[in-house]
PDB file of N, CA and C in Angstrom:
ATOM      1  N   UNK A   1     119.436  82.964 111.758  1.00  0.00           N
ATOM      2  CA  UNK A   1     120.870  83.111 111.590  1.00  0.00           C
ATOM      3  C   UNK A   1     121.551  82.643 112.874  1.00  0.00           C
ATOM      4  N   UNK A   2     122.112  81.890 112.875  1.00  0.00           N
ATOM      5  CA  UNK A   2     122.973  81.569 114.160  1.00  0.00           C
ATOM      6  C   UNK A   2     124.199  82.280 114.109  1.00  0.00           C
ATOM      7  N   UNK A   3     124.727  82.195 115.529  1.00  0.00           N
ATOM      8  CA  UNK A   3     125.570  82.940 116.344  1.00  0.00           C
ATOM      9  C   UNK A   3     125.451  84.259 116.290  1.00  0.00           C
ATOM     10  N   UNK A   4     124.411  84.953 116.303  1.00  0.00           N
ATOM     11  CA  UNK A   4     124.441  86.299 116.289  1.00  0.00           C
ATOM     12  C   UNK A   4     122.539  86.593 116.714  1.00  0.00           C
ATOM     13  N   UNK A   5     122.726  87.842 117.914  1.00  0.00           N
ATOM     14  CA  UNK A   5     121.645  87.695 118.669  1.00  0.00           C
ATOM     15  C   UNK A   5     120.690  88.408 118.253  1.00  0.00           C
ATOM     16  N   UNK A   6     119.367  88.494 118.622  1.00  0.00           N
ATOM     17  CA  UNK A   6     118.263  89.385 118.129  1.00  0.00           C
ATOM     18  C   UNK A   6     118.693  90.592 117.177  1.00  0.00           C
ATOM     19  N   UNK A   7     118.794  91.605 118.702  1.00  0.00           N
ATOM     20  CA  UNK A   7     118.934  92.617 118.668  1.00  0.00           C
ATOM     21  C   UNK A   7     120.079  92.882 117.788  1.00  0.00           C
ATOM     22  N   UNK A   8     121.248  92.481 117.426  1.00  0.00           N
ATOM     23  CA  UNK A   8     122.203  92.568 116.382  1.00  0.00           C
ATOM     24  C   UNK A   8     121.537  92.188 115.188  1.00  0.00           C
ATOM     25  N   UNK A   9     121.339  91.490 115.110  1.00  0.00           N
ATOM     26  CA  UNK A   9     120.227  90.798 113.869  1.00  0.00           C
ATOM     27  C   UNK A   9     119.628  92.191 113.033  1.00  0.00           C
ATOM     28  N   UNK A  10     119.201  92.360 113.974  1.00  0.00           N
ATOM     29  CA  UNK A  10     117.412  93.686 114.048  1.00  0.00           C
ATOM     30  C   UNK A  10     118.733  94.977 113.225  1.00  0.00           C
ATOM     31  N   UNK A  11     119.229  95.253 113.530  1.00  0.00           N
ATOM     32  CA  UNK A  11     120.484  96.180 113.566  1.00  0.00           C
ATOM     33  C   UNK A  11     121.049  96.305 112.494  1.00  0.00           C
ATOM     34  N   UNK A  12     121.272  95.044 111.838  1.00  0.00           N
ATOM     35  CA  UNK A  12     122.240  94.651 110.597  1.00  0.00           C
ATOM     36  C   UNK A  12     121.113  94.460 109.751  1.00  0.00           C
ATOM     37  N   UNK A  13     119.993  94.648 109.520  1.00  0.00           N
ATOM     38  CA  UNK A  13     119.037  94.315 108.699  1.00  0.00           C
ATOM     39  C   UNK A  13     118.874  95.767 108.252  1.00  0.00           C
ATOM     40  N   UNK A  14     118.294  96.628 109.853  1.00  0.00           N
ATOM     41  CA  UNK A  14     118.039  98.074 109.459  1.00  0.00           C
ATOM     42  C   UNK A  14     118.948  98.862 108.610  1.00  0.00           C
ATOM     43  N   UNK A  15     120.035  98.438 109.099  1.00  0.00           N
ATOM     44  CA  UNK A  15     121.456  99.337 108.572  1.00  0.00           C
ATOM     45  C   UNK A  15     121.338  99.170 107.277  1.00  0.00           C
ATOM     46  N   UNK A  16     121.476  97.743 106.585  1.00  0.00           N
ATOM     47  CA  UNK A  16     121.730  97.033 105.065  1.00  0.00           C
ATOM     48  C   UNK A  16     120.720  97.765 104.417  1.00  0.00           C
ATOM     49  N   UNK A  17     119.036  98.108 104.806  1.00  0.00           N
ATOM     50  CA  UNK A  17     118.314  98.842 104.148  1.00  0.00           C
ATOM     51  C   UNK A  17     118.413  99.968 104.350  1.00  0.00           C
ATOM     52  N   UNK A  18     118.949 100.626 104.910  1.00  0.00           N
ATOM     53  CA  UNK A  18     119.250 101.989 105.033  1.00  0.00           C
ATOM     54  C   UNK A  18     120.308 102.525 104.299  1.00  0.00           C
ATOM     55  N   UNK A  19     121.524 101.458 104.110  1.00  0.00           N
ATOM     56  CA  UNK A  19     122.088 101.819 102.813  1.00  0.00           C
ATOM     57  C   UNK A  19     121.854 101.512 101.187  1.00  0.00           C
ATOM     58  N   UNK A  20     120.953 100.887 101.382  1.00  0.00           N
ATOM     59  CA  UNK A  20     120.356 100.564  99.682  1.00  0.00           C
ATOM     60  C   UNK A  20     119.265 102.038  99.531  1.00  0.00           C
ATOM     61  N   UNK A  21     118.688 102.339 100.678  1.00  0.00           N
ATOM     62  CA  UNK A  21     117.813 103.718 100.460  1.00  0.00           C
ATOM     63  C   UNK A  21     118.703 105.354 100.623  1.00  0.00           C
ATOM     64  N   UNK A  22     119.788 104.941 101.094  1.00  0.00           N
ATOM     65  CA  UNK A  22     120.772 106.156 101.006  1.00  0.00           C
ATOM     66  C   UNK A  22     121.587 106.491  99.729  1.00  0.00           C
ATOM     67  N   UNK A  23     121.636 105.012  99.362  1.00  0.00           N
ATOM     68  CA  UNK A  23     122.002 104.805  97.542  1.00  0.00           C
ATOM     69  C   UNK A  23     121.428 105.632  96.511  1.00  0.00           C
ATOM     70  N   UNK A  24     120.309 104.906  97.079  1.00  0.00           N
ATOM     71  CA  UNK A  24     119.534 105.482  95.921  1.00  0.00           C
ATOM     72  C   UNK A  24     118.925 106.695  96.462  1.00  0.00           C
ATOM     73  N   UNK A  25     119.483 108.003  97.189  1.00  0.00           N
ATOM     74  CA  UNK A  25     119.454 109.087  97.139  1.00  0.00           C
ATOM     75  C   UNK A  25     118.068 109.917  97.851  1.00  0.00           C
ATOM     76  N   UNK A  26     117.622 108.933  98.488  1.00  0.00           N
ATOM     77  CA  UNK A  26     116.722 109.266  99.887  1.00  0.00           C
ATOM     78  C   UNK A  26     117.266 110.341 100.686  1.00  0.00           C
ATOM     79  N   UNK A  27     116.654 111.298 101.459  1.00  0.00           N
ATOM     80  CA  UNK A  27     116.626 112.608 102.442  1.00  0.00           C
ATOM     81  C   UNK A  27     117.064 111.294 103.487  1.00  0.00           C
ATOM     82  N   UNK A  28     118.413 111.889 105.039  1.00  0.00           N
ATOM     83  CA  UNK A  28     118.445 110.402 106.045  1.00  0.00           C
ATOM     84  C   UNK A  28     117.301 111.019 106.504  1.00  0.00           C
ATOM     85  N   UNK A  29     116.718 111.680 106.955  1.00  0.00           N
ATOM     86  CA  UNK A  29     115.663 111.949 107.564  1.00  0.00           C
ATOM     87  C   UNK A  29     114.563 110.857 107.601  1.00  0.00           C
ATOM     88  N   UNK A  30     114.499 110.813 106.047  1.00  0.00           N
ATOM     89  CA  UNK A  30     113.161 109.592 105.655  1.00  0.00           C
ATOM     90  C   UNK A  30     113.605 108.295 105.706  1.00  0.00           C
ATOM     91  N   UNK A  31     114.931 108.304 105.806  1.00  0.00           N
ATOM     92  CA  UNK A  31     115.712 106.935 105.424  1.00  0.00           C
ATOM     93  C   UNK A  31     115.264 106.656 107.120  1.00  0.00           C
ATOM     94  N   UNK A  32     115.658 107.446 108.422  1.00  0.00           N
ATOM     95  CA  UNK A  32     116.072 106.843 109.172  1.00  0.00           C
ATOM     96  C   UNK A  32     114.489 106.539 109.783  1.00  0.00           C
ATOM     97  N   UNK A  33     113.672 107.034 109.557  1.00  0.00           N
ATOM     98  CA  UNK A  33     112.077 106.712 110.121  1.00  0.00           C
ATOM     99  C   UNK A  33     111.732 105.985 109.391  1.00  0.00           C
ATOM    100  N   UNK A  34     112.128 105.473 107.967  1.00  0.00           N
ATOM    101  CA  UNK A  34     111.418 104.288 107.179  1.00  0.00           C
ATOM    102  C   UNK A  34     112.706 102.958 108.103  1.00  0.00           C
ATOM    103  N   UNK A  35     112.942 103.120 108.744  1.00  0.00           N
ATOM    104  CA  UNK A  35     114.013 101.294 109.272  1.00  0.00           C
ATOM    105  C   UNK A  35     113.599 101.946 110.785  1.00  0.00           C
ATOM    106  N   UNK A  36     113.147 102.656 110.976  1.00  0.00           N
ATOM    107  CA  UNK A  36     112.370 102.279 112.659  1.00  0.00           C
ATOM    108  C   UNK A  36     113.150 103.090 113.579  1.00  0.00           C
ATOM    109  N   UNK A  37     113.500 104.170 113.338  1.00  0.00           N
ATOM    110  CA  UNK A  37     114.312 105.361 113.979  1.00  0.00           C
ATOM    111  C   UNK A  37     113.692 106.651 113.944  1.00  0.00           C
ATOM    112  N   UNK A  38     113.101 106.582 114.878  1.00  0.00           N
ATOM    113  CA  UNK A  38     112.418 107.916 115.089  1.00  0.00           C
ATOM    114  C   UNK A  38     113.320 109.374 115.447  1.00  0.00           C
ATOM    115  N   UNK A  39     114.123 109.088 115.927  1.00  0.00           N
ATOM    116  CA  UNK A  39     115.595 110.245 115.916  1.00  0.00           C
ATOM    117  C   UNK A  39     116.526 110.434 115.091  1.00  0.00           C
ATOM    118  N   UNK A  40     116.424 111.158 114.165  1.00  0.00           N
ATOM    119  CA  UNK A  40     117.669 111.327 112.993  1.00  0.00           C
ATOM    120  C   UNK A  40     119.029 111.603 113.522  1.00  0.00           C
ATOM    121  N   UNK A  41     119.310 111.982 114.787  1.00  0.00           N
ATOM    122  CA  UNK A  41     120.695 111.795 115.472  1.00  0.00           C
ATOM    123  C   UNK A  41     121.002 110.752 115.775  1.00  0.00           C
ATOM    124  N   UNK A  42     119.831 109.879 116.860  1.00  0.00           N
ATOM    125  CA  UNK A  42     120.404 108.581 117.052  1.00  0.00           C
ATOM    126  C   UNK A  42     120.876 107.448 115.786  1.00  0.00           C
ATOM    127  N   UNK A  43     120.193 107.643 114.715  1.00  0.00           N
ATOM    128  CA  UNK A  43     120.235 106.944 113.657  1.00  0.00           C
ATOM    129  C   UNK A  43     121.460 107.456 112.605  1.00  0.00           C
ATOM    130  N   UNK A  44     122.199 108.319 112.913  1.00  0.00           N
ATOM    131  CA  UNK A  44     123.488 109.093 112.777  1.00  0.00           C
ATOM    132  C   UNK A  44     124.191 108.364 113.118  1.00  0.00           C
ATOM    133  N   UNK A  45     124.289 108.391 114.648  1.00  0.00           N
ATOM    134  CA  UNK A  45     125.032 107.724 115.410  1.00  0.00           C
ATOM    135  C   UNK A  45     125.005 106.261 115.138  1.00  0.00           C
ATOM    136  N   UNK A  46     123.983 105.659 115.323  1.00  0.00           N
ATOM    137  CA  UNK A  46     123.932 104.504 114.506  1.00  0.00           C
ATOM    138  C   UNK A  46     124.626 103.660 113.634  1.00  0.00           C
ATOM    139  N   UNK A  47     124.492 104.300 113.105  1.00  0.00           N
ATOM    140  CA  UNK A  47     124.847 104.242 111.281  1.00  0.00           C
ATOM    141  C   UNK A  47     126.351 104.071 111.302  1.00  0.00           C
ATOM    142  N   UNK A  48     126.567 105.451 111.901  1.00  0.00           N
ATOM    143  CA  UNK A  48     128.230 105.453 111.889  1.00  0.00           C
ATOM    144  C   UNK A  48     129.043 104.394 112.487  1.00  0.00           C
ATOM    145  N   UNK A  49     128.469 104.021 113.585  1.00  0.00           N
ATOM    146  CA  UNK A  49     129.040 102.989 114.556  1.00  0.00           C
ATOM    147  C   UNK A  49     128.974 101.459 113.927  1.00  0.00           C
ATOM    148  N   UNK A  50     127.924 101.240 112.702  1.00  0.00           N
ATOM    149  CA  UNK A  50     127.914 100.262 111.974  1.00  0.00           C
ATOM    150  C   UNK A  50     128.698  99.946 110.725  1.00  0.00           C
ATOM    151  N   UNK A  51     128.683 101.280 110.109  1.00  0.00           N
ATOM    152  CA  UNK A  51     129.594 101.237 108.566  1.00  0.00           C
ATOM    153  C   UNK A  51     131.283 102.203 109.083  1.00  0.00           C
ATOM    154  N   UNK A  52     131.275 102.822 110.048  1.00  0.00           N
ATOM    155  CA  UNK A  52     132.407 103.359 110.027  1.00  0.00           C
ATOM    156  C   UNK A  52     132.147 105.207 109.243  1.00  0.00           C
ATOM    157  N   UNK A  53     130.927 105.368 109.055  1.00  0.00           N
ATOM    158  CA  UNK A  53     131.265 106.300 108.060  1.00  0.00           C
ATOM    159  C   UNK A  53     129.666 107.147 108.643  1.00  0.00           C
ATOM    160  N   UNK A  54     129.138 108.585 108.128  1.00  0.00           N
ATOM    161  CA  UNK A  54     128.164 109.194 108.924  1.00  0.00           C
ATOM    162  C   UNK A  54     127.419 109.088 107.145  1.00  0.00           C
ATOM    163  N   UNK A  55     126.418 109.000 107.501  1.00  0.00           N
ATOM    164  CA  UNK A  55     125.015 108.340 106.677  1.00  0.00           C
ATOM    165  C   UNK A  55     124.952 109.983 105.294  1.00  0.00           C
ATOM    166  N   UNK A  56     125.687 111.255 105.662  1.00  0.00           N
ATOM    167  CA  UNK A  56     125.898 112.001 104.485  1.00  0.00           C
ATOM    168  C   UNK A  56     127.286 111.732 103.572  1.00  0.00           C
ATOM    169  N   UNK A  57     127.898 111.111 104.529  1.00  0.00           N
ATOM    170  CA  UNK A  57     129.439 111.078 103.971  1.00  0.00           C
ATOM    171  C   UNK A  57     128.951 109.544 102.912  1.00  0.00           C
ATOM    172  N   UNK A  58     128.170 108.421 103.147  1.00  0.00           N
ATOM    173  CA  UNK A  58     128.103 107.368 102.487  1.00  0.00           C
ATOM    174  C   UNK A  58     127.012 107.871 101.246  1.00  0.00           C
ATOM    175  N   UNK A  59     126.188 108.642 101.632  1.00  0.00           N
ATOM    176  CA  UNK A  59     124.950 108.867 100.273  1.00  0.00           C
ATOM    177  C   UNK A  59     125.832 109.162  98.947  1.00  0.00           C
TER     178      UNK A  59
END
């Protein structure tokens, strides 16, 4: 993908599957250790800072 770097890349991939598994009504707990987040806060935080919204408020 051009103009946009790794680590954003890596980010916007995790996130996009993390909301197709929050969709479909996944615990975030499992959501956030199945996309490579071993901290269910940081991946809170995360989340929010990506969609605007906290990962219970979007399920």
């Amino acid at each position: 993908m051009v103009g946009i770097n790794y680590k954003d890349y890596l980010i916007k991939v995790r996130m996009e599957e993390a909301k197709k598994r929050l969709k479909n009504g996944d615990k975030i707990k499992v959501v956030a250790s199945e996309v490579g987040y071993s901290d269910r806060n940081y991946f809170s935080r995360a989340f929010k800072k990506y969609t605007g919204i906290s990962p219970g408020k979007f399920k």
